[in-house]
C-alpha atoms as a PDB file:
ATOM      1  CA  UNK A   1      -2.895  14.236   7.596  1.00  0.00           C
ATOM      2  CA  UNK A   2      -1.275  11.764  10.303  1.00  0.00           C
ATOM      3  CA  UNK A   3       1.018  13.047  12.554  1.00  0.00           C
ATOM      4  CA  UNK A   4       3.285   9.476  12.549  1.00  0.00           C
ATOM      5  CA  UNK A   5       4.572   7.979   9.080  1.00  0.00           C
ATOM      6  CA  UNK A   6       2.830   5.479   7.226  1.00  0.00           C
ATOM      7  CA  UNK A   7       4.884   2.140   7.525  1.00  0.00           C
ATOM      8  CA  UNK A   8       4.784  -1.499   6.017  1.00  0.00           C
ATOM      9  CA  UNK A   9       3.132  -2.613   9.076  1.00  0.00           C
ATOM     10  CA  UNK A  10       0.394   0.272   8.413  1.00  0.00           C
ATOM     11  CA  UNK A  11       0.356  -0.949   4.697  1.00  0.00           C
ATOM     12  CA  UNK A  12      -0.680  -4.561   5.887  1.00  0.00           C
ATOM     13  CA  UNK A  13      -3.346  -3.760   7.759  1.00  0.00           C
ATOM     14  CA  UNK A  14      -5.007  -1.412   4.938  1.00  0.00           C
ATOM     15  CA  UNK A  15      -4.803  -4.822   2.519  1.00  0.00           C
ATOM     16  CA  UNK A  16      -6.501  -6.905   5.107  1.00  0.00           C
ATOM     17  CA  UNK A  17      -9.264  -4.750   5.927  1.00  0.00           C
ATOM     18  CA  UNK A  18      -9.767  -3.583   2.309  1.00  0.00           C
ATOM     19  CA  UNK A  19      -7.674  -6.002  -0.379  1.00  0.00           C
ATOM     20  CA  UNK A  20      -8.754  -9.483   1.900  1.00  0.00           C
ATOM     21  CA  UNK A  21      -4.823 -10.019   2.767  1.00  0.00           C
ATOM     22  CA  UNK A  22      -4.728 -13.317   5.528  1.00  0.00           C
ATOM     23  CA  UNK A  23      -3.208 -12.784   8.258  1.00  0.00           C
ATOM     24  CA  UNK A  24      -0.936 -15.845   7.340  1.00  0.00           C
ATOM     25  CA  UNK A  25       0.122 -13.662   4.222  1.00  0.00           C
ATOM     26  CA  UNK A  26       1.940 -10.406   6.372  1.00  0.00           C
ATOM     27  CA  UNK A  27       5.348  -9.906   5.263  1.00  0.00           C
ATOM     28  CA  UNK A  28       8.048  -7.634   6.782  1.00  0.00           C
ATOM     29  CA  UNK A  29       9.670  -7.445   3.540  1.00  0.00           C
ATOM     30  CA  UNK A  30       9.901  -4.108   1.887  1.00  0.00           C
ATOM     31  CA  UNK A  31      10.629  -5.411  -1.466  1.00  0.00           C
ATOM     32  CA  UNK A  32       7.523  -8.105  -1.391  1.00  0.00           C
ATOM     33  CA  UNK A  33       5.562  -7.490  -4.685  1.00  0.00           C
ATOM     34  CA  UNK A  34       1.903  -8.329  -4.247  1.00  0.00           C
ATOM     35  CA  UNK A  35       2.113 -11.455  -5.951  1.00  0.00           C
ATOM     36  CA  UNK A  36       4.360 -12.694  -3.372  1.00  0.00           C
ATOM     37  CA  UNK A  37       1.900 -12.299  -0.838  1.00  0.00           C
ATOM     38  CA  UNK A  38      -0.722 -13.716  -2.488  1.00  0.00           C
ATOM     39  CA  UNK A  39      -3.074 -10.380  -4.140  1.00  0.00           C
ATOM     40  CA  UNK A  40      -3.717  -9.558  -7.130  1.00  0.00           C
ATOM     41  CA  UNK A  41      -4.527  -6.561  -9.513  1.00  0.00           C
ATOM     42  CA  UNK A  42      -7.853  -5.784  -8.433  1.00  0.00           C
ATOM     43  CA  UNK A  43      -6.761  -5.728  -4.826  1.00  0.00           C
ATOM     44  CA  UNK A  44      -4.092  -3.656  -5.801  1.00  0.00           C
ATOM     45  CA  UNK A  45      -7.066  -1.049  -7.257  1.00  0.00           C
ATOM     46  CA  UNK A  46      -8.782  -1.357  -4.177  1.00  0.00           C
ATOM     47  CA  UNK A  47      -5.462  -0.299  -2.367  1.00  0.00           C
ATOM     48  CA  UNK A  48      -5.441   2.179  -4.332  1.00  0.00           C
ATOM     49  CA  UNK A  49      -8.756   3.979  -3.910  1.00  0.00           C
ATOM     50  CA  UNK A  50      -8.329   3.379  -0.296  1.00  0.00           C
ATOM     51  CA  UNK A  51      -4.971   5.217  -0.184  1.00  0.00           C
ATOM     52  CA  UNK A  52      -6.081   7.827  -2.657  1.00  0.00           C
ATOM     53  CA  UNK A  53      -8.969   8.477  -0.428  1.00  0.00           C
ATOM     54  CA  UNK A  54      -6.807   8.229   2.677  1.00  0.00           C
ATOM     55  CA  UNK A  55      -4.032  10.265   1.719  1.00  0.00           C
ATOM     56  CA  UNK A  56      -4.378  11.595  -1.457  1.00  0.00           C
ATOM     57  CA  UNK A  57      -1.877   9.242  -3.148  1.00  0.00           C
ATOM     58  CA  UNK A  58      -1.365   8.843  -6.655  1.00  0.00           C
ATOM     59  CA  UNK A  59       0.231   5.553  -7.780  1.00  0.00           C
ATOM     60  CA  UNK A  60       1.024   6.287 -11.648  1.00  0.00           C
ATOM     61  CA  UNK A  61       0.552   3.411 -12.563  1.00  0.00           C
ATOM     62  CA  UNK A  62      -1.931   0.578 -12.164  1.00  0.00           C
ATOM     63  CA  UNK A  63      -0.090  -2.432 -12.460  1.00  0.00           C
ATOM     64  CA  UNK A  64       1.222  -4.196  -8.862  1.00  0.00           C
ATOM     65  CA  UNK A  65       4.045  -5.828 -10.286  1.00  0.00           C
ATOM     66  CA  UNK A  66       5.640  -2.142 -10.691  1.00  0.00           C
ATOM     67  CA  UNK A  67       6.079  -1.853  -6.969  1.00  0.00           C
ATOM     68  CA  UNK A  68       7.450  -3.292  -4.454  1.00  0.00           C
ATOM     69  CA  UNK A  69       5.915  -2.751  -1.041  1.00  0.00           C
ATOM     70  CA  UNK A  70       8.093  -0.619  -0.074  1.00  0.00           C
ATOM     71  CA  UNK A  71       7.565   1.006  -2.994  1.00  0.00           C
ATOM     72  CA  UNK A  72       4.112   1.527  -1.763  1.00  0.00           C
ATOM     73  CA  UNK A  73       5.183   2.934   1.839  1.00  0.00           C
ATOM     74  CA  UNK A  74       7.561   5.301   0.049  1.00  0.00           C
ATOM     75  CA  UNK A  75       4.746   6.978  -2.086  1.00  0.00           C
ATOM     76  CA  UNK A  76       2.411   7.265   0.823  1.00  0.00           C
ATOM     77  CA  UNK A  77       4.984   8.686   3.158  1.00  0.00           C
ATOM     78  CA  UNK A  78       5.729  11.172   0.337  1.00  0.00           C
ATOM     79  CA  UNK A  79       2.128  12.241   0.137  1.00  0.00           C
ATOM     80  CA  UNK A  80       2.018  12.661   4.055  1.00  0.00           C
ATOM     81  CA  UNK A  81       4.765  15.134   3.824  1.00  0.00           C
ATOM     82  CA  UNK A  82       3.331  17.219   1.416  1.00  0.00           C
ATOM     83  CA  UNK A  83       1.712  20.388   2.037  1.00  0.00           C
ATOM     84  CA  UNK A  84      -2.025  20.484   1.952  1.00  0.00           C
END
């Protein structure tokens, strides 16, 4: 586990690398669904994997437009916290 919380900014540059986010396409808003920045639902599977393999995060359920990306940040941040 990370010692310093997971935040939006964090969350952006996971869906570059891995979900093929612009640059152009960042957002600093925590209530941003993915559509609004442009992804879709198989980047949001790719996010994911990437966070279940990061941090052992579960999102329960597979469809983006459930979450915001805050949303996102929350869940992860949650998982962080939890004992391993």
């Amino acid at each position: 586990m990370t010692s310093s919380p997971f935040t939006l900014d964090d969350l952006m540059d996971l869906l570059e690398q891995k979900a093929g986010l612009p640059p152009e396409s960042r957002t600093t808003d925590p209530e941003a669904h993915f559509a609004d920045i442009g992804l879709d639902s198989l980047a949001f599977l790719s996010m994911q994997t990437e966070l279940h393999d990061r941090f052992g995060t579960q999102m329960p359920d597979d469809s983006p437009d459930d979450y915001t990306l805050g949303d996102i940040v929350t869940t992860v941040s949650a998982a962080q916290s939890q004992p391993a």
